[in-house]
Protein backbone atom coordinates (compact mmCIF):
# COMPACT_ATOMS: atom_id res chain seq x y z
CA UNK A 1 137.76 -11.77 41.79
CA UNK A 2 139.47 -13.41 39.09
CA UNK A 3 140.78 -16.45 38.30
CA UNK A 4 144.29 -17.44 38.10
CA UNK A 5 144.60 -17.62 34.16
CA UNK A 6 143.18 -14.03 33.72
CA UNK A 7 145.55 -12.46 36.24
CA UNK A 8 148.49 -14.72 35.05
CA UNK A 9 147.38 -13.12 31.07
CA UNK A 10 146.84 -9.81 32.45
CA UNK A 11 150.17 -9.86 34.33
CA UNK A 12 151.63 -11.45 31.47
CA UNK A 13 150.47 -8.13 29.11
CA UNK A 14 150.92 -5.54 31.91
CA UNK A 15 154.82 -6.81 33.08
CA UNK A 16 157.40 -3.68 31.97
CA UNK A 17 154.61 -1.00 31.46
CA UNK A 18 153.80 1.81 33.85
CA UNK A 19 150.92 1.15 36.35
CA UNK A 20 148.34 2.23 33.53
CA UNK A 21 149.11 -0.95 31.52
CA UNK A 22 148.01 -2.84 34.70
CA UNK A 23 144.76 -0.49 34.61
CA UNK A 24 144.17 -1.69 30.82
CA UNK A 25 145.53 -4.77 30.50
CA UNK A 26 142.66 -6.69 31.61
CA UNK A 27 140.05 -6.61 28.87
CA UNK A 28 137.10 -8.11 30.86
CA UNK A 29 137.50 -4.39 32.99
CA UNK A 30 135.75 -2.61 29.58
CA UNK A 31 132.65 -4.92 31.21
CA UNK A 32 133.03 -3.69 34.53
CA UNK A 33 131.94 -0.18 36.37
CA UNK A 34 134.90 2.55 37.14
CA UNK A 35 134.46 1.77 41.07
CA UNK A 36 134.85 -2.32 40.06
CA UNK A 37 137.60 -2.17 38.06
CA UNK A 38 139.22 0.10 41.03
CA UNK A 39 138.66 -2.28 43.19
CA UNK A 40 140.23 -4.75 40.62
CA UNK A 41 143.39 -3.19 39.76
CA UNK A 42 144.10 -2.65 44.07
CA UNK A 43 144.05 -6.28 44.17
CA UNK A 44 146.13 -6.72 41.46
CA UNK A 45 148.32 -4.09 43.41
CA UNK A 46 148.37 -5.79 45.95
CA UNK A 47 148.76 -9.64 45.05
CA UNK A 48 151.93 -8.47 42.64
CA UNK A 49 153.40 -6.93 45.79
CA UNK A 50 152.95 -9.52 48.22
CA UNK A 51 154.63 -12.06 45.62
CA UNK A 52 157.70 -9.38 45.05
CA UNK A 53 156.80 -9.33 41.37
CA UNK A 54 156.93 -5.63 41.64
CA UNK A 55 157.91 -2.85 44.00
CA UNK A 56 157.07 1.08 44.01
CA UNK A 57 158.78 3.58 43.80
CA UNK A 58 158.63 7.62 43.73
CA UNK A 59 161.40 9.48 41.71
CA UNK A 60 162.89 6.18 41.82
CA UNK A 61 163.38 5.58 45.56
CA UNK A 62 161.60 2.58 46.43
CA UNK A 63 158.75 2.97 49.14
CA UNK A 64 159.99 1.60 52.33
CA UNK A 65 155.80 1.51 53.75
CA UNK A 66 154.10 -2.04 54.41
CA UNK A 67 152.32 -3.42 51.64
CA UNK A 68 148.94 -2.09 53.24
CA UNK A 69 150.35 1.36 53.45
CA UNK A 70 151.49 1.52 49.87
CA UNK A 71 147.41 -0.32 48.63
CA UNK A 72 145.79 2.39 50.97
CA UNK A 73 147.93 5.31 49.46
CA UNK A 74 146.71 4.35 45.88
CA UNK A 75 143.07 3.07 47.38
CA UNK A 76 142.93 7.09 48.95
CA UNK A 77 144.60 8.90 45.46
CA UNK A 78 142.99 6.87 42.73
CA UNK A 79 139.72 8.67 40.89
CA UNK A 80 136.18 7.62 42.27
CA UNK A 81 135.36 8.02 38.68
CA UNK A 82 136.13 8.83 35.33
CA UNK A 83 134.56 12.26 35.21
CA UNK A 84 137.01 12.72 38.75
CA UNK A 85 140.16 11.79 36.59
CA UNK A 86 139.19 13.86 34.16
CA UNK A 87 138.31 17.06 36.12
CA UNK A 88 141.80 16.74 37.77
CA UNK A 89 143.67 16.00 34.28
CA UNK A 90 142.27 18.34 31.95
CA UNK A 91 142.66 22.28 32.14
CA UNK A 92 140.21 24.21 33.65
CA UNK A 93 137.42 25.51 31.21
CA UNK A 94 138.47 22.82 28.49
CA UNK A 95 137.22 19.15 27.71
CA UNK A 96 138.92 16.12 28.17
CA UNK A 97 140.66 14.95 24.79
CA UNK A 98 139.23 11.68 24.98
CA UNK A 99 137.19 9.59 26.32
CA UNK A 100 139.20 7.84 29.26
CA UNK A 101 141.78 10.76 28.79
CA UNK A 102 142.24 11.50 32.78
CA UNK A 103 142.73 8.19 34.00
CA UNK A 104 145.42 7.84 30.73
CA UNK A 105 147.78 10.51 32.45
CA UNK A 106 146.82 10.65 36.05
CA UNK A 107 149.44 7.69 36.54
CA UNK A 108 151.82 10.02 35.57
CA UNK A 109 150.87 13.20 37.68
CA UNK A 110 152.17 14.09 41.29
CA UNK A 111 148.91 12.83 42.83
CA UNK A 112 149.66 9.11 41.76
CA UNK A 113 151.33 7.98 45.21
CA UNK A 114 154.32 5.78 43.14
CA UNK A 115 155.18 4.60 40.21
CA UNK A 116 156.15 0.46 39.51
CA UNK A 117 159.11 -1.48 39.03
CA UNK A 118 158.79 -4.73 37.57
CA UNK A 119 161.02 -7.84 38.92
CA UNK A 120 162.93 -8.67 36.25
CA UNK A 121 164.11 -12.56 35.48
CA UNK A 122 167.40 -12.41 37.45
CA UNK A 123 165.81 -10.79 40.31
CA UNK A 124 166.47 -7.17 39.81
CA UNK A 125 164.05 -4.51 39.51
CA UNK A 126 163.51 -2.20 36.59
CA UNK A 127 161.50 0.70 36.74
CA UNK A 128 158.95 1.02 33.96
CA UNK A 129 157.72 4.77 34.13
C-alpha cells in the first residue's frame, strides 16, 4: 500500500496528534478516493498497533480487545464517505462548514470507537486527544 518511507514520514507527522492527524498526515491521500484512503488509514491502524507504537483508548481506559477487534470497530464506525461524515456531523437542516468538515470532528464524537495514545520514547503512553 505504501512504502516504508511514506509511512515512516507520515508516522513521523501524525506521532502526538489525535487519530485525525493520522487521517491527514499523508498527503498522497488528497490523490486518493474517500473509500481508499479508508482503507489506508485502517492499515496504518493497524501496523502502528501491532508494533505497540500506539494503543487506544476510550475516556482514557485503554481497550483491552485484540488488535482485529479494535481495526474492525473503526473499519464498522468510520464514514463510507464524506457526504456520510458530514450528514452525521453537521446539524440537521444546516450545511457543513467546510469542505471535509465531518470527517474533521467525527474523531472526536461518541461514534469514533477510541481515541490514540502515542508510545512515547521511554516507553510510556500519552494520550493525544
Amino acid at each position: 500500500m505504501l512504502n516504508e518511507t511514506i509511512y515512516e514520514t507520515t508516522c513521523y507527522y501524525a506521532q502526538g496528534h489525535p487519530l485525525l492527524g493520522l487521517w491527514d498526515a499523508w498527503e498522497g491521500c488528497k490523490n486518493q478516493s474517500f473509500s481508499q484512503k479508508r482503507e489506508i488509514f485502517l492499515w496504518m491502524l493497524e501496523r502502528l498497533l501491532r508494533e505497540g507504537r500506539i494503543k487506544l483508548h476510550k475516556n482514557g481506559v485503554f481497550l483491552a480487545t485484540s488488535i482485529e477487534e479494535q481495526v474492525e470497530q473503526f473499519r464498522l464506525a468510520l464514514p463510507a464517505s464524506e457526504e456520510d461524515a458530514d450528514k452525521v456531523c453537521t446539524k440537521p437542516g444546516y450545511e457543513p462548514a467546510y469542505e471535509g468538515f465531518g470527517m474533521n470532528v467525527w474523531w472526536f464524537l461518541d461514534i469514533c470507537p477510541a481515541g490514540v495514545a502515542w508510545r512515547m520514547p521511554g516507553g510510556s503512553y500519552q494520550i493525544a486527544d
